[in-house]
PDB file of N, CA and C in Angstrom:
ATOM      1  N   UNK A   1      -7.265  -6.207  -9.935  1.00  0.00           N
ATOM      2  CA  UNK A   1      -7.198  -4.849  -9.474  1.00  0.00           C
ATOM      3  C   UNK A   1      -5.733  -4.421  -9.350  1.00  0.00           C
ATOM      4  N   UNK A   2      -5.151  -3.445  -9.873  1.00  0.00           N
ATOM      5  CA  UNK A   2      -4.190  -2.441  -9.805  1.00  0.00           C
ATOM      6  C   UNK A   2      -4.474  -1.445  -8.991  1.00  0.00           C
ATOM      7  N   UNK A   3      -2.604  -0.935  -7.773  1.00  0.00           N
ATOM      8  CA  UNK A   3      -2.747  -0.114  -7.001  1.00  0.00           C
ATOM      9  C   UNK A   3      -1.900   0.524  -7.758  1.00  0.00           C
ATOM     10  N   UNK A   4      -1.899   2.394  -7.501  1.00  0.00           N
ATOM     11  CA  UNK A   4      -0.701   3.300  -8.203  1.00  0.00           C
ATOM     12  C   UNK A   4       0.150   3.712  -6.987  1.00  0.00           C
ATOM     13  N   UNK A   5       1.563   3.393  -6.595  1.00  0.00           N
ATOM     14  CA  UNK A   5       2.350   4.059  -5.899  1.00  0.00           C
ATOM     15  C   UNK A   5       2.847   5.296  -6.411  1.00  0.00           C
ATOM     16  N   UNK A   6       3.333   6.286  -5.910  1.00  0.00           N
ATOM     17  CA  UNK A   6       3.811   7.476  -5.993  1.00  0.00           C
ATOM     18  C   UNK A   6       5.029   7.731  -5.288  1.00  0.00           C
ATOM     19  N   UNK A   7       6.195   7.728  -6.227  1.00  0.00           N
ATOM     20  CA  UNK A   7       7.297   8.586  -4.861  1.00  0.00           C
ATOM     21  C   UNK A   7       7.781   9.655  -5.844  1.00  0.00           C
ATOM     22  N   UNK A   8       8.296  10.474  -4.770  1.00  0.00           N
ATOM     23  CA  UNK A   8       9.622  11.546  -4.809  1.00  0.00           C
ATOM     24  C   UNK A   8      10.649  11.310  -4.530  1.00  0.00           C
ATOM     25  N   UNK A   9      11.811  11.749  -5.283  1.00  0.00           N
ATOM     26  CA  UNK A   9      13.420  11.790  -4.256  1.00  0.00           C
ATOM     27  C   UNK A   9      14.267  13.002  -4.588  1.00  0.00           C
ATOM     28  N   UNK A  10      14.707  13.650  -4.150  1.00  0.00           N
ATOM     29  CA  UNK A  10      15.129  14.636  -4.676  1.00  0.00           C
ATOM     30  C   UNK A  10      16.618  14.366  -4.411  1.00  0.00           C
ATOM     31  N   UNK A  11      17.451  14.727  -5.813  1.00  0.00           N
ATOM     32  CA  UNK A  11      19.173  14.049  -5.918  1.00  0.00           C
ATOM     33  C   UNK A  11      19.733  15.323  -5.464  1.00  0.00           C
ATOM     34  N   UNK A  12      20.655  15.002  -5.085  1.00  0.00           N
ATOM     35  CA  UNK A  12      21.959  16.247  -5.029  1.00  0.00           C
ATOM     36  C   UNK A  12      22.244  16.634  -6.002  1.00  0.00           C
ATOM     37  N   UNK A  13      22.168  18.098  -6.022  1.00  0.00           N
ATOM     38  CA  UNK A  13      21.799  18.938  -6.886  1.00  0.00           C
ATOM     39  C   UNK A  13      23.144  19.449  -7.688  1.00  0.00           C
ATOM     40  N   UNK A  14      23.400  18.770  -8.489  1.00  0.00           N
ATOM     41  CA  UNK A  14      24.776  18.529  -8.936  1.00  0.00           C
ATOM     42  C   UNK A  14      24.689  17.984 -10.507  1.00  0.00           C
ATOM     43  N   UNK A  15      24.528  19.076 -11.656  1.00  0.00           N
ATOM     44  CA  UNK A  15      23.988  18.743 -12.929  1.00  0.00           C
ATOM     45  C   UNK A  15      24.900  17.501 -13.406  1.00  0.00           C
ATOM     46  N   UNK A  16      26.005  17.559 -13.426  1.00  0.00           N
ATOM     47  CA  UNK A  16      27.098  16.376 -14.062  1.00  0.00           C
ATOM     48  C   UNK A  16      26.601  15.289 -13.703  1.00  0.00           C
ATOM     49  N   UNK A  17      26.203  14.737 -11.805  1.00  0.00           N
ATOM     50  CA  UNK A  17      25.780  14.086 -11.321  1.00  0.00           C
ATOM     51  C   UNK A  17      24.548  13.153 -11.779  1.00  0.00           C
ATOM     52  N   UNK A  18      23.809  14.336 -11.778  1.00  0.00           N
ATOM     53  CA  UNK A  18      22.550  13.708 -12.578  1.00  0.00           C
ATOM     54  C   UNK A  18      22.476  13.435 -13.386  1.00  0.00           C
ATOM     55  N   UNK A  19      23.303  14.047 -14.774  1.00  0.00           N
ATOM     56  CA  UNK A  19      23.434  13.313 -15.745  1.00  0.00           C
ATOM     57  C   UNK A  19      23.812  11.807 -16.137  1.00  0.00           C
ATOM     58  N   UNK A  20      24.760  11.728 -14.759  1.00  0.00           N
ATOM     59  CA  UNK A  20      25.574  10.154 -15.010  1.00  0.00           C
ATOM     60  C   UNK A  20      24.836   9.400 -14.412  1.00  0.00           C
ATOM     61  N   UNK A  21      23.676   9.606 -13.707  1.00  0.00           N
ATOM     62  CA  UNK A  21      22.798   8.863 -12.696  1.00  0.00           C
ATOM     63  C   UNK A  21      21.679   8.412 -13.954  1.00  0.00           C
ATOM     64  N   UNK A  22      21.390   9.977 -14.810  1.00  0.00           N
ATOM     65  CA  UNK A  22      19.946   9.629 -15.539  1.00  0.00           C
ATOM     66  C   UNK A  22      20.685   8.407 -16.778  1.00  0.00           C
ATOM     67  N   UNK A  23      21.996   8.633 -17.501  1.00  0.00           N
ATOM     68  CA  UNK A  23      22.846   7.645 -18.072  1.00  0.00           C
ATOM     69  C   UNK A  23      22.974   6.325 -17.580  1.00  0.00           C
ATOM     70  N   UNK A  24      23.301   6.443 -16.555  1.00  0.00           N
ATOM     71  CA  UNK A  24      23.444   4.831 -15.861  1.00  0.00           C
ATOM     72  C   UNK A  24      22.384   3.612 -15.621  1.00  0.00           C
ATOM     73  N   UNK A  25      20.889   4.844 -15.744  1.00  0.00           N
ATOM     74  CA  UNK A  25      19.324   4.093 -15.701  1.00  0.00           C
ATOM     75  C   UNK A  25      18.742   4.468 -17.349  1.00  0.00           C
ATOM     76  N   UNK A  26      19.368   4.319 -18.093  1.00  0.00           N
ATOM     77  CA  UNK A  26      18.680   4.366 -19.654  1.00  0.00           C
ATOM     78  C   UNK A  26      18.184   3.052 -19.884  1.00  0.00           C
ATOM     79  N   UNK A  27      19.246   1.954 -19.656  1.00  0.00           N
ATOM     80  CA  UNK A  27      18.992   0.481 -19.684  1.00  0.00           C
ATOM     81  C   UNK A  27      19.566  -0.418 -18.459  1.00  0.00           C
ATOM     82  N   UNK A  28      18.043  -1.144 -17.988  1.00  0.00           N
ATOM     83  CA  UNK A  28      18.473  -1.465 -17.137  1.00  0.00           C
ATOM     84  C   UNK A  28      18.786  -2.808 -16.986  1.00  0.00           C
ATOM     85  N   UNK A  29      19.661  -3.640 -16.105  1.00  0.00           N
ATOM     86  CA  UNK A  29      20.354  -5.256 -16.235  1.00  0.00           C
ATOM     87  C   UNK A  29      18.805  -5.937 -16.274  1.00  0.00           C
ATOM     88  N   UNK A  30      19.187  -7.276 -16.914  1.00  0.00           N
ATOM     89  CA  UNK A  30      17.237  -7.871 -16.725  1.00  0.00           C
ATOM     90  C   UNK A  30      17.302  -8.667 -15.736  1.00  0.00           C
ATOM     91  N   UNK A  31      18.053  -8.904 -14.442  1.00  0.00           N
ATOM     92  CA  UNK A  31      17.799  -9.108 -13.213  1.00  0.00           C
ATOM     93  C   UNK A  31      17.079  -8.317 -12.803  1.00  0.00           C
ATOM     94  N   UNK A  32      17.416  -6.777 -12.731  1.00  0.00           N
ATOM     95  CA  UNK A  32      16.263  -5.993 -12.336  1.00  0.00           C
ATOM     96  C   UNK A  32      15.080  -6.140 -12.606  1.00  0.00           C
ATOM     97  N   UNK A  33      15.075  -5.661 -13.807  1.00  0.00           N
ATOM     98  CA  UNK A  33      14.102  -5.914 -14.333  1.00  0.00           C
ATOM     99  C   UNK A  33      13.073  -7.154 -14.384  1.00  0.00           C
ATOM    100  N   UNK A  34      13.372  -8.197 -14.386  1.00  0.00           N
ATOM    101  CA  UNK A  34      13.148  -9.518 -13.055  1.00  0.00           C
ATOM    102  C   UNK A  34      12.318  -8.843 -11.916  1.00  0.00           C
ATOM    103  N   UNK A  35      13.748  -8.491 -10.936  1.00  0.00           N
ATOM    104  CA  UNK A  35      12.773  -8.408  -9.704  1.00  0.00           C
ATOM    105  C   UNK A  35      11.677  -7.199  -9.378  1.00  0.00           C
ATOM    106  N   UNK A  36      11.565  -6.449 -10.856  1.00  0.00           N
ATOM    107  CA  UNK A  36      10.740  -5.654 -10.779  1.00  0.00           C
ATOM    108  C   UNK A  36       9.114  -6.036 -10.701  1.00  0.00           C
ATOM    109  N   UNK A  37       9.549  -6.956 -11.975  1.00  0.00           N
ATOM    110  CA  UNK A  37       7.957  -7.853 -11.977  1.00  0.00           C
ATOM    111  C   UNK A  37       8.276  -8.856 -11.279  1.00  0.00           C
ATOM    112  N   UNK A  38       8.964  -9.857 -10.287  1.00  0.00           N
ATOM    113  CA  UNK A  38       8.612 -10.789  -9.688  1.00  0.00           C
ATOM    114  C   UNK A  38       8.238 -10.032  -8.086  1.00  0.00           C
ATOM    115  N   UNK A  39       8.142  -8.021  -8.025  1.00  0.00           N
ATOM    116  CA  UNK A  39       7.901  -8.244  -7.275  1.00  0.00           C
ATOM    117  C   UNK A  39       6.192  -7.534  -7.210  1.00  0.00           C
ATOM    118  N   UNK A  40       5.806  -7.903  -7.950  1.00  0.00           N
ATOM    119  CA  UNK A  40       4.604  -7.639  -8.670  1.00  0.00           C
ATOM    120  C   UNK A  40       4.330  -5.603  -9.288  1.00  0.00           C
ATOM    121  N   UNK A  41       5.274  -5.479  -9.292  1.00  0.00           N
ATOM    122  CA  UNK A  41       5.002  -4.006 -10.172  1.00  0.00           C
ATOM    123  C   UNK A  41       4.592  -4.374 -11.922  1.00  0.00           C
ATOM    124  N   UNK A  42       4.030  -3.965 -12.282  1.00  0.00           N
ATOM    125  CA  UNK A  42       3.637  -4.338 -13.912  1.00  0.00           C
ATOM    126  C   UNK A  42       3.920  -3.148 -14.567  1.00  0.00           C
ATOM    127  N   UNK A  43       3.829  -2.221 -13.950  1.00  0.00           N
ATOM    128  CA  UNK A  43       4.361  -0.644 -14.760  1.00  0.00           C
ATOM    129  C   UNK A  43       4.901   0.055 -13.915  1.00  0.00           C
ATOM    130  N   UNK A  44       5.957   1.115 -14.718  1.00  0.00           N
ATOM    131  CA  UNK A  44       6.639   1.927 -13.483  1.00  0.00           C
ATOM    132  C   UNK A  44       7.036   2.930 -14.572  1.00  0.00           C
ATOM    133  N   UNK A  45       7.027   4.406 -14.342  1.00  0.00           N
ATOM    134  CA  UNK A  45       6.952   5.137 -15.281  1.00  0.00           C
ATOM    135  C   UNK A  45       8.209   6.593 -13.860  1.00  0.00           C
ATOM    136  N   UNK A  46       8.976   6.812 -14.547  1.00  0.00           N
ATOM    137  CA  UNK A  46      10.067   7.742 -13.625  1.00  0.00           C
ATOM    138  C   UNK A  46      10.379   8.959 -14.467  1.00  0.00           C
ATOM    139  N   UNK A  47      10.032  10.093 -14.358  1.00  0.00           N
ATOM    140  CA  UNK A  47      10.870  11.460 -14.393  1.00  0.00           C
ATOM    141  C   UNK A  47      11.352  12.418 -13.802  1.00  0.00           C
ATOM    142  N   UNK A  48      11.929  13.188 -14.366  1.00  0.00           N
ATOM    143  CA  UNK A  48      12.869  13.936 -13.447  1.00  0.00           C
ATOM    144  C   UNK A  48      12.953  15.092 -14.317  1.00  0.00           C
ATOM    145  N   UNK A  49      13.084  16.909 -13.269  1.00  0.00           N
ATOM    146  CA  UNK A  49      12.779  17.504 -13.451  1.00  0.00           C
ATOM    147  C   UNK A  49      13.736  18.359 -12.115  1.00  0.00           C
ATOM    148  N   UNK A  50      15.004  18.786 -13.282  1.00  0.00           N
ATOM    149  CA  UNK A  50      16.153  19.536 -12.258  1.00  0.00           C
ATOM    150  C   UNK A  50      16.772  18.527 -11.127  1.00  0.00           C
ATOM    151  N   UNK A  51      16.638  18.358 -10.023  1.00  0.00           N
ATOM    152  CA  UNK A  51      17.017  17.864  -9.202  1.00  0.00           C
ATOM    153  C   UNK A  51      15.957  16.468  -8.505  1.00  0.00           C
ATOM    154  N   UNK A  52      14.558  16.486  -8.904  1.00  0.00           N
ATOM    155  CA  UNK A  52      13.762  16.132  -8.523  1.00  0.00           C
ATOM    156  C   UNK A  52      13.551  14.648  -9.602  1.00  0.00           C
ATOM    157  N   UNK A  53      13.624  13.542  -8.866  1.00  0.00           N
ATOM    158  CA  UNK A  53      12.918  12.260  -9.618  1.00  0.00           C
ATOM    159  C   UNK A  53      10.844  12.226  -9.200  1.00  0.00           C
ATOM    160  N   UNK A  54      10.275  11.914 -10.008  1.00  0.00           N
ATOM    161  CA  UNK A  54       9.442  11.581  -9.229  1.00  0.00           C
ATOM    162  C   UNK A  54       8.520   9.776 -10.169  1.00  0.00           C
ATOM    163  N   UNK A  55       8.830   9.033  -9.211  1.00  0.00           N
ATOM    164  CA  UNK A  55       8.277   7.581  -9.956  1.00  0.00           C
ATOM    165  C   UNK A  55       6.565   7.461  -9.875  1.00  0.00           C
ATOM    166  N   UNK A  56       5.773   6.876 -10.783  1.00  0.00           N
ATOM    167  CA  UNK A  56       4.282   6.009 -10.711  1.00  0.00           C
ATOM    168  C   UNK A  56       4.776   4.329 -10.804  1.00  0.00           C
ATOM    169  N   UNK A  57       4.316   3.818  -9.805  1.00  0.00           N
ATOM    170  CA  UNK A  57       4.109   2.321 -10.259  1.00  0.00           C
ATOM    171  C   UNK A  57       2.932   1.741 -10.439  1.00  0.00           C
ATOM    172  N   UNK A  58       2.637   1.046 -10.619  1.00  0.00           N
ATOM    173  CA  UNK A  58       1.443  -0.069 -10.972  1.00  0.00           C
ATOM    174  C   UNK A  58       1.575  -0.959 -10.750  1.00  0.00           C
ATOM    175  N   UNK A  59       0.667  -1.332  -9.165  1.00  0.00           N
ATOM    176  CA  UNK A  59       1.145  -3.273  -9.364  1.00  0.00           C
ATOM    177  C   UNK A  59       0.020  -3.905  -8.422  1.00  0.00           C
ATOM    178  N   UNK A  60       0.260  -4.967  -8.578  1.00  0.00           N
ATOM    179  CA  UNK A  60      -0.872  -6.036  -8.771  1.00  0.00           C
ATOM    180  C   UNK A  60      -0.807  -6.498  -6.812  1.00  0.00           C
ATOM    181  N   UNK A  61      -2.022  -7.227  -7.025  1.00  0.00           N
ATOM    182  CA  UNK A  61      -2.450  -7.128  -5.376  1.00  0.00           C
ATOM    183  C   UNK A  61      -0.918  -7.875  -4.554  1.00  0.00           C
ATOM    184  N   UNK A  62       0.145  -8.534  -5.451  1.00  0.00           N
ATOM    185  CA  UNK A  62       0.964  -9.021  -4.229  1.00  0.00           C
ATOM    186  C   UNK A  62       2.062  -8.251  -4.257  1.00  0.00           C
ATOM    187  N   UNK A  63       2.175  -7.133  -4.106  1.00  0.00           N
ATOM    188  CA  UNK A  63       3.136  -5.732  -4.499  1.00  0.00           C
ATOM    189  C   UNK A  63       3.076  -6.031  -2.591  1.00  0.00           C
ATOM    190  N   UNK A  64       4.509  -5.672  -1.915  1.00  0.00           N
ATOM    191  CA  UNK A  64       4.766  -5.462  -0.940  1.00  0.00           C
ATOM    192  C   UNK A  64       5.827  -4.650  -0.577  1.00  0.00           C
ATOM    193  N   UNK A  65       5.714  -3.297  -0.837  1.00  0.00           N
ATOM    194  CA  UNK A  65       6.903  -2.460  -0.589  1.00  0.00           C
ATOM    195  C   UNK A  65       7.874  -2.501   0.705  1.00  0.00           C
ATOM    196  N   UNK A  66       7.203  -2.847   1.704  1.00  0.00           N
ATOM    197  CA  UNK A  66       8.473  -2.995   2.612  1.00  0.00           C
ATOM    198  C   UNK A  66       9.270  -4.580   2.309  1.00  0.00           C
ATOM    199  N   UNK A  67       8.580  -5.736   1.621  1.00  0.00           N
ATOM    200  CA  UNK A  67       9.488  -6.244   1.482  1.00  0.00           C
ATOM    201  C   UNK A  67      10.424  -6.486   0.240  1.00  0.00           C
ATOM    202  N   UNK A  68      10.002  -5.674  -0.912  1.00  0.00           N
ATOM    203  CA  UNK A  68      10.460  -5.659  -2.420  1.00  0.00           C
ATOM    204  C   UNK A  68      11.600  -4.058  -1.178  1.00  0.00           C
ATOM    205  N   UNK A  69      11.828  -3.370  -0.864  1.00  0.00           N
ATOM    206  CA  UNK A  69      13.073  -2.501  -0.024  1.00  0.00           C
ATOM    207  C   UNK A  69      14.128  -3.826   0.932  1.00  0.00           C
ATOM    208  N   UNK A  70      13.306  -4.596   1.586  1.00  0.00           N
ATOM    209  CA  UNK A  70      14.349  -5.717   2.234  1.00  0.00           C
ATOM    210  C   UNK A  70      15.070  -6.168   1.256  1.00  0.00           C
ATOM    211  N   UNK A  71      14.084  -7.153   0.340  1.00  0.00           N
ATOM    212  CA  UNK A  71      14.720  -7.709  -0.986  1.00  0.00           C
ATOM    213  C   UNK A  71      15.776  -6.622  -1.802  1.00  0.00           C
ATOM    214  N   UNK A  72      15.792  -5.302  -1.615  1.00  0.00           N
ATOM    215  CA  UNK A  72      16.810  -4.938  -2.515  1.00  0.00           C
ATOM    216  C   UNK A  72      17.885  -4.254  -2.058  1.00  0.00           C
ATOM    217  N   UNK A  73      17.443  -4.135  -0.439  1.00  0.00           N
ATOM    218  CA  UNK A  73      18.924  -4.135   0.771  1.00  0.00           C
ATOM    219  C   UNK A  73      19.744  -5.587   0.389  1.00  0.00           C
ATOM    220  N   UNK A  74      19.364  -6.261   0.368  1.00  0.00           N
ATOM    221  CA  UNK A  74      20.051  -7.767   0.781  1.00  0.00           C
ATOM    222  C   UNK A  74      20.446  -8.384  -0.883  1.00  0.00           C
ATOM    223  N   UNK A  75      20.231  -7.689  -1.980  1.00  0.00           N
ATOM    224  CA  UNK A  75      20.634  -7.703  -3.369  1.00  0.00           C
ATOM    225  C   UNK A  75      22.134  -6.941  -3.074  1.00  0.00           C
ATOM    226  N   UNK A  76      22.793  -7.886  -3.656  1.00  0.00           N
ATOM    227  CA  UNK A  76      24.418  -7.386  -3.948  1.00  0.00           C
ATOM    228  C   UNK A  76      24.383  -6.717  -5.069  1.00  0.00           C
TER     229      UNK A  76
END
């Protein structure tokens, strides 16, 4: 069984900004990408629209969002 998370974030509204933000996430390091699936997400799908991101994830019953947020406070 698969759950779907949903977020919003809305960036500072600053076109240059966003550009170098949406640039900087084209490709991402495969550590991430690692702890994306080790932290059980299997899909994650992100767009953005003016100022607004909005993400879907997909992940599997051991998906734990408050601690995949600890785990990526405590990531250097």
């Amino acid at each position: 069984m698969t759950d779907r998370t949903c977020l919003a974030l809305d960036l500072k509204d600053d076109t240059a900004l966003i550009a170098e933000y949406c640039r900087l996430h084209e490709r991402i390091w495969p550590e991430i990408a690692a702890s994306i699936r080790d932290a059980g997400i299997i899909g994650m799908e992100i767009w953005h629209t003016g100022n607004r991101l909005f993400m879907v994830m997909e992940t599997d019953a051991s998906f734990d969002g408050a601690a995949k947020a600890v785990a990526d406070a405590a990531n250097p």
